[in-house]
Protein backbone atom coordinates (compact mmCIF):
# COMPACT_ATOMS: atom_id res chain seq x y z
CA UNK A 1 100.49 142.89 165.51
CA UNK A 2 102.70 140.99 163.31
CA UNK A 3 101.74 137.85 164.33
CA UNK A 4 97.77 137.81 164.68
CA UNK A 5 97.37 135.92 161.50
CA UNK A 6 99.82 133.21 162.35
CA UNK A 7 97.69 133.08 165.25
CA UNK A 8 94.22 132.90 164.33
CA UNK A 9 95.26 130.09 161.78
CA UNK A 10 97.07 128.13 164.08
CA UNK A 11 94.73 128.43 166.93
CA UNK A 12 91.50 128.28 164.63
CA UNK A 13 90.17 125.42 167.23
CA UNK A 14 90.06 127.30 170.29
CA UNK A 15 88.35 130.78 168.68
CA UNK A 16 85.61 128.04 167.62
CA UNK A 17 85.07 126.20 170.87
CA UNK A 18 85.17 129.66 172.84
CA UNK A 19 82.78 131.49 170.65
CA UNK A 20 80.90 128.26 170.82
CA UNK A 21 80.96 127.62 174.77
CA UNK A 22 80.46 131.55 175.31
CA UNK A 23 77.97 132.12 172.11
CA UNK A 24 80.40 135.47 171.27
CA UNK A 25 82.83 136.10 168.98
CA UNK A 26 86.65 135.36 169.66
CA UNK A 27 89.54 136.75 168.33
CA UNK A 28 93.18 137.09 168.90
CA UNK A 29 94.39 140.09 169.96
CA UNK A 30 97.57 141.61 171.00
CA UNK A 31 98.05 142.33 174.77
CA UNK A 32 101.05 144.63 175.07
CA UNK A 33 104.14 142.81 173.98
CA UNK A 34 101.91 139.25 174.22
CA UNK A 35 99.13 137.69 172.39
CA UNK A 36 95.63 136.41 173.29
CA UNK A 37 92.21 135.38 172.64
CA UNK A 38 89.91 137.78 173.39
CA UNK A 39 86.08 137.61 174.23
CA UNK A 40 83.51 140.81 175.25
CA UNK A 41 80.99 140.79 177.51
CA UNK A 42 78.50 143.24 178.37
CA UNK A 43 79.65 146.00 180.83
CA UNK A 44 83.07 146.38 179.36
CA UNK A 45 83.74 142.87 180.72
CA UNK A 46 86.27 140.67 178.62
CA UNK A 47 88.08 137.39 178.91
CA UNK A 48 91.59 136.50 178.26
CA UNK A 49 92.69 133.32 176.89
CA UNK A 50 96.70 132.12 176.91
CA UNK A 51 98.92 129.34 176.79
CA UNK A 52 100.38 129.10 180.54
CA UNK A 53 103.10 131.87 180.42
CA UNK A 54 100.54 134.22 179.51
CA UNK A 55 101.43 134.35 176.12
CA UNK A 56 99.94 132.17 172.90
CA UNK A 57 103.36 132.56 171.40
CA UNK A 58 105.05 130.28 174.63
CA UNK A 59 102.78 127.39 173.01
CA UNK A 60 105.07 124.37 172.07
CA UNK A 61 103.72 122.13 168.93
CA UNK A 62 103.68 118.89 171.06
CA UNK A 63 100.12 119.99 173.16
CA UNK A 64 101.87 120.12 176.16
CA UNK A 65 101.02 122.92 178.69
CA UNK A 66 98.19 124.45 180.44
CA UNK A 67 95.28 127.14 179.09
CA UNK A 68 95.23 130.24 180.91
CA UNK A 69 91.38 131.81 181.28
CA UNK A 70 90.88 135.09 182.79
CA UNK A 71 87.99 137.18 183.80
CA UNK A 72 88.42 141.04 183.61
CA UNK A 73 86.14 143.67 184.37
CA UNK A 74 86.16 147.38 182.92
CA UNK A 75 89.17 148.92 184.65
CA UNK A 76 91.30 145.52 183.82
CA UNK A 77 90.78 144.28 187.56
CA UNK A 78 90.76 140.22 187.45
CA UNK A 79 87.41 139.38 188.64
CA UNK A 80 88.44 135.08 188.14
CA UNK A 81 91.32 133.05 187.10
CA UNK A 82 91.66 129.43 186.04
CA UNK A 83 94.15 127.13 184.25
CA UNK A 84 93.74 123.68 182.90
CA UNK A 85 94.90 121.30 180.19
CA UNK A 86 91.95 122.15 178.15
CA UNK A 87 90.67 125.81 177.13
CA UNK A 88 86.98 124.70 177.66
CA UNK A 89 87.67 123.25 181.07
CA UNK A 90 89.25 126.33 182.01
CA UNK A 91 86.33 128.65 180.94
CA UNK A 92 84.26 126.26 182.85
CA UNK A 93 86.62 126.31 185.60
CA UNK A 94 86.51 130.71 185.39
CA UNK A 95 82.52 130.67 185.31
CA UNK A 96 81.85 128.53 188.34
CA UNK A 97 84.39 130.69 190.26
CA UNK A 98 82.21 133.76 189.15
CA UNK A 99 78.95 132.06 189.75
CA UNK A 100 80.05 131.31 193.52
CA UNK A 101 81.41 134.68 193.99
CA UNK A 102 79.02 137.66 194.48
CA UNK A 103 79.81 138.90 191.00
CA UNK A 104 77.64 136.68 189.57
CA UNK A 105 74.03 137.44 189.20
CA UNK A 106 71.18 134.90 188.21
CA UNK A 107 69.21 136.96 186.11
CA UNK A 108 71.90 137.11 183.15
CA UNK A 109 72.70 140.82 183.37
CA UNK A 110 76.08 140.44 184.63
CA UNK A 111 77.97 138.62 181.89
CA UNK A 112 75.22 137.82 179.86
CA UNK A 113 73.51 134.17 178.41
CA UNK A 114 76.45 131.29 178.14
CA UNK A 115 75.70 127.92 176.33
CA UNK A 116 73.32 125.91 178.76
CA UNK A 117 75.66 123.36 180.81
CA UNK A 118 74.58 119.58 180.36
CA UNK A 119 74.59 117.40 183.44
């Protein structure tokens, strides 16, 4: 895990707008020989968070790229997948594909309370 520090400074942004958009705590974590930000939810759900390549180390410094968000349940199975330019528009990309999927339940129980949605 030589390389969580660098990490968490350089992507110091992103933990904040995902523990803000998700109302959790997010931290970088190593994933194998990879890196990622990591969020738990209730039920031994979690949510990975990458630069496209699946790795935040593949990140060039111009901003160039795609975020990765996935949705994983207990045993590791992907439950929802996204990419976009922007790590909030992917997590909002990941929870409307659970919300339309019958993973998704309405009273809150599955993956918990997010940050209301304006609009």
């Amino acid at each position: 895990m030589p390389l969580t520090r660098q990490h968490t400074e350089r992507y110091a942004d992103a933990l904040v707008a995902l523990a803000a958009a998700t109302q959790r705590p997010a931290g970088i974590v190593n994933v194998g020989s990879t890196y990622a930000i990591r969020v738990e939810f209730e039920l031994g759900r979690y949510l990975l968070a990458t630069n496209e390549g699946g790795d935040l180390s593949t990140a060039t410094d111009d901003g160039d790229g795609l975020w990765a968000v996935r949705f994983f349940d207990r045993s590791d199975d992907l439950l929802a997948a996204a990419d976009r330019e922007w790590l909030v528009d992917a997590f909002d990309a990941v929870v409307a594909r659970l919300r339309s999927s019958e993973l998704w339940r309405g009273d809150g129980t599955t993956y918990g309370e997010f940050a209301p949605t304006i609009g």
